[in-house]
C-alpha atoms as a PDB file:
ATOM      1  CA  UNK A   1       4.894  19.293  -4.618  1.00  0.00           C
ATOM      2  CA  UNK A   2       3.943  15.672  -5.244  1.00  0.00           C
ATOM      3  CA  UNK A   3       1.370  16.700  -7.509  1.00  0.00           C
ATOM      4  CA  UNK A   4       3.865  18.049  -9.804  1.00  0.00           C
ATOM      5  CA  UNK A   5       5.960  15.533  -9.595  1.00  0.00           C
ATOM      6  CA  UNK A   6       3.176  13.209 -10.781  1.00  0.00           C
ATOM      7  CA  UNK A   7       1.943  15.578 -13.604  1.00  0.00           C
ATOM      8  CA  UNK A   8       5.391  14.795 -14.703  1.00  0.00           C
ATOM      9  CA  UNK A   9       5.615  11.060 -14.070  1.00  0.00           C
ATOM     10  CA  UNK A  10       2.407   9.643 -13.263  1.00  0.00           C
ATOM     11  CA  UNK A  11       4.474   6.340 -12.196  1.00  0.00           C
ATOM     12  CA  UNK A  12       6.717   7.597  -9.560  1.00  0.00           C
ATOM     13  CA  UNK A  13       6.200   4.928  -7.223  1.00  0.00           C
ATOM     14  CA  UNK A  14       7.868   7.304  -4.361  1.00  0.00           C
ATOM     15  CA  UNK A  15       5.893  10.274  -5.326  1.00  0.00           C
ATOM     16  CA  UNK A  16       2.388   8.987  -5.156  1.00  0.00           C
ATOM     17  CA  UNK A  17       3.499   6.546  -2.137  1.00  0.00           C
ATOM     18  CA  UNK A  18       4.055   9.657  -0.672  1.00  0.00           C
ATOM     19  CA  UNK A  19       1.146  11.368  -1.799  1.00  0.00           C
ATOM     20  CA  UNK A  20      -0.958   7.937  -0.354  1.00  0.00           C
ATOM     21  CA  UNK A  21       0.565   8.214   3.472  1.00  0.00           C
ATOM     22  CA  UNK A  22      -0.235  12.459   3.322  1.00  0.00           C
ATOM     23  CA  UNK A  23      -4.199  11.697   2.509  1.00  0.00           C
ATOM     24  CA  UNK A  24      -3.855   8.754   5.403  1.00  0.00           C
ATOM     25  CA  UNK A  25      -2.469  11.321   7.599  1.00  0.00           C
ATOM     26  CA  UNK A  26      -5.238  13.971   6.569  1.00  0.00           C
ATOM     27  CA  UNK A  27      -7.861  10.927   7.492  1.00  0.00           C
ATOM     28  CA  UNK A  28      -8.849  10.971   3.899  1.00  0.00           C
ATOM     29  CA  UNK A  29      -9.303   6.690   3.440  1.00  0.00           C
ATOM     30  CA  UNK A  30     -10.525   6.617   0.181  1.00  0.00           C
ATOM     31  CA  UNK A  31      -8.284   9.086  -1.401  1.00  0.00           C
ATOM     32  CA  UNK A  32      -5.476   7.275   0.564  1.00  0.00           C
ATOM     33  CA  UNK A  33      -6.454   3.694  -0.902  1.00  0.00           C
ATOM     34  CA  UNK A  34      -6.849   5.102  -4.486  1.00  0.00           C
ATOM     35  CA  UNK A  35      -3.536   6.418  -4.306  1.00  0.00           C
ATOM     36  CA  UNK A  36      -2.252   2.872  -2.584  1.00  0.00           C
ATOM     37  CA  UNK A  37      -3.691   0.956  -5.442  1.00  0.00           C
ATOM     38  CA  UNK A  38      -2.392   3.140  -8.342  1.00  0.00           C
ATOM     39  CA  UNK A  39       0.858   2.911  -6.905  1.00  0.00           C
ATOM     40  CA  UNK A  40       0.978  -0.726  -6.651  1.00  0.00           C
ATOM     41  CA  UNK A  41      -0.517  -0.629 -10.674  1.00  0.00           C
ATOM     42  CA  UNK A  42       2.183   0.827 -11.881  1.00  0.00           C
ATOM     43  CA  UNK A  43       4.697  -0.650  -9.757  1.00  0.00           C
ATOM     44  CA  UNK A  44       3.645  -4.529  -8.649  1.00  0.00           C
ATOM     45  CA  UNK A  45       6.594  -4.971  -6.891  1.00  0.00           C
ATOM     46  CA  UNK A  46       6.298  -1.249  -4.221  1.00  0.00           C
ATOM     47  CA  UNK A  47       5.913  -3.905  -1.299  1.00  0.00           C
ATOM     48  CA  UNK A  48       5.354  -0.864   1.496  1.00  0.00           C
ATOM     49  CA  UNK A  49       2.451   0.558  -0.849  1.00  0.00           C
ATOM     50  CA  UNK A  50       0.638  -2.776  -0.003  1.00  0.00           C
ATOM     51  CA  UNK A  51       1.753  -3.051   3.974  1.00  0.00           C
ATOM     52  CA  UNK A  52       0.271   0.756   4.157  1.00  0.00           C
ATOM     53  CA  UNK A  53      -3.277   0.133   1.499  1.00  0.00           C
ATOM     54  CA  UNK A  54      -3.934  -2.807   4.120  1.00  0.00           C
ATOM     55  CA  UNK A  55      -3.405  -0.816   7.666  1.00  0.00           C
ATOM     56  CA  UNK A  56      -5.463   1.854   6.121  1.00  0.00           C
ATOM     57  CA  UNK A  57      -8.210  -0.694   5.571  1.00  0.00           C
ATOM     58  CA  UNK A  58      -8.120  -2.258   9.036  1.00  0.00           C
ATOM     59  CA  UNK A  59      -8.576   1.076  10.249  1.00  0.00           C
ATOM     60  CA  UNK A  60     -11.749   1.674   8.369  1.00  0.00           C
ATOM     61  CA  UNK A  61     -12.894  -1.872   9.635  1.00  0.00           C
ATOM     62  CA  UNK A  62     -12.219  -3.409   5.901  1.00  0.00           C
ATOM     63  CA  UNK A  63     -10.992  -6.921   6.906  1.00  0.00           C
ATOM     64  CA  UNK A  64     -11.691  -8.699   3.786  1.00  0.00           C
ATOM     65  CA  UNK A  65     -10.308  -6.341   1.599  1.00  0.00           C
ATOM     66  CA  UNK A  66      -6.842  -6.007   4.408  1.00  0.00           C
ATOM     67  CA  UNK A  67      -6.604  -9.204   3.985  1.00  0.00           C
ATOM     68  CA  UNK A  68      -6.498  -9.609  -0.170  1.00  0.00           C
ATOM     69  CA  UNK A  69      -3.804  -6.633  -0.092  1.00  0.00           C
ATOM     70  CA  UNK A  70      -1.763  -8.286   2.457  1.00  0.00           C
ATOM     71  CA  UNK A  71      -2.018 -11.571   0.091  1.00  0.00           C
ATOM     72  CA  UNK A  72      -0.654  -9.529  -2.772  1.00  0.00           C
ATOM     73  CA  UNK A  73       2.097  -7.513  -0.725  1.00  0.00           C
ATOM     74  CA  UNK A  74       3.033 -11.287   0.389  1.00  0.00           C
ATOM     75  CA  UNK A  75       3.405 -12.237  -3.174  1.00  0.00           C
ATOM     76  CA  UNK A  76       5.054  -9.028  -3.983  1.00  0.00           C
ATOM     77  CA  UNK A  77       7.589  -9.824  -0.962  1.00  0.00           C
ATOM     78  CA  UNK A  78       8.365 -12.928  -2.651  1.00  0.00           C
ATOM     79  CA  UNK A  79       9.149 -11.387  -6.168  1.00  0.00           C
ATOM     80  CA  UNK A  80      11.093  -8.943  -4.831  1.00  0.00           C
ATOM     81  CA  UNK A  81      13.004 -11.024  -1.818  1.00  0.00           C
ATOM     82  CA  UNK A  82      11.934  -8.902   0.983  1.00  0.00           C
ATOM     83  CA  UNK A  83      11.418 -11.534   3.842  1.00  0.00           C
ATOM     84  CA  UNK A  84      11.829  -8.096   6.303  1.00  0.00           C
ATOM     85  CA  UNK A  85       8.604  -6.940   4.875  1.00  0.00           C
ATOM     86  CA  UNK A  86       6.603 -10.016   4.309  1.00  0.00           C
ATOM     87  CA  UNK A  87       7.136 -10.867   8.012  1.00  0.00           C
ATOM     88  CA  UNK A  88       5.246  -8.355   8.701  1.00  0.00           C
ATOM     89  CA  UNK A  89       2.449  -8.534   6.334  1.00  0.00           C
ATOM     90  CA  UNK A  90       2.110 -12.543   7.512  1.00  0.00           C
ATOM     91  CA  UNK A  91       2.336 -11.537  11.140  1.00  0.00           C
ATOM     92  CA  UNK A  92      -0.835  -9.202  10.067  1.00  0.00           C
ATOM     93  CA  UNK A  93      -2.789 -11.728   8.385  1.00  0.00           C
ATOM     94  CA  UNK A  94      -2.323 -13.728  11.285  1.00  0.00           C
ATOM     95  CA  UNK A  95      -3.705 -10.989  13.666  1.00  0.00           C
ATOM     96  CA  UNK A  96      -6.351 -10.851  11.485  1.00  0.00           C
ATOM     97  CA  UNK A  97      -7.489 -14.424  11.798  1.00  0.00           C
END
């Protein structure tokens, strides 16, 4: 179904979110991350697309690259207002040392 929807619109940030957190679920990282990325291409301001890309790379053991999504959620956070989120993501980095 979200396939379709993205055939359609390639940019629906909700769609391809979505389609991000089912290949997470399934285990599949990479496809997960590609999907995390394009999301936050289209749409620089999807603050949970760059919460999720950066769990999903602590869980492969991807510090360095958690930490450089969690940088650019942050600065999405601040664009956007979302102190909720970016909370969060700084409480993160912070875990992450």
């Amino acid at each position: 179904m979200l396939s379709g929807i993205l055939e359609q619109n390639p940019k629906d940030a909700f769609a391809r979110y979505g389609l991000a957190m089912a290949f997470a679920a399934e285990g599949k990282m990479d496809e997960a991350l590609r999907e995390f990325a394009t999301t936050t291409e289209y749409n620089p301001d999807y603050v949970p697309a760059y919460q999720m890309a950066a769990q999903t790379l602590i869980k492969a053991g991807r510090m360095d690259e958690a930490r450089a999504r969690l940088q650019a959620g942050l600065a999405a956070c601040e664009r956007t207002g979302n102190a909720h989120a970016a909370s969060e993501m700084q409480g993160m980095v912070e875990e992450l040392g």
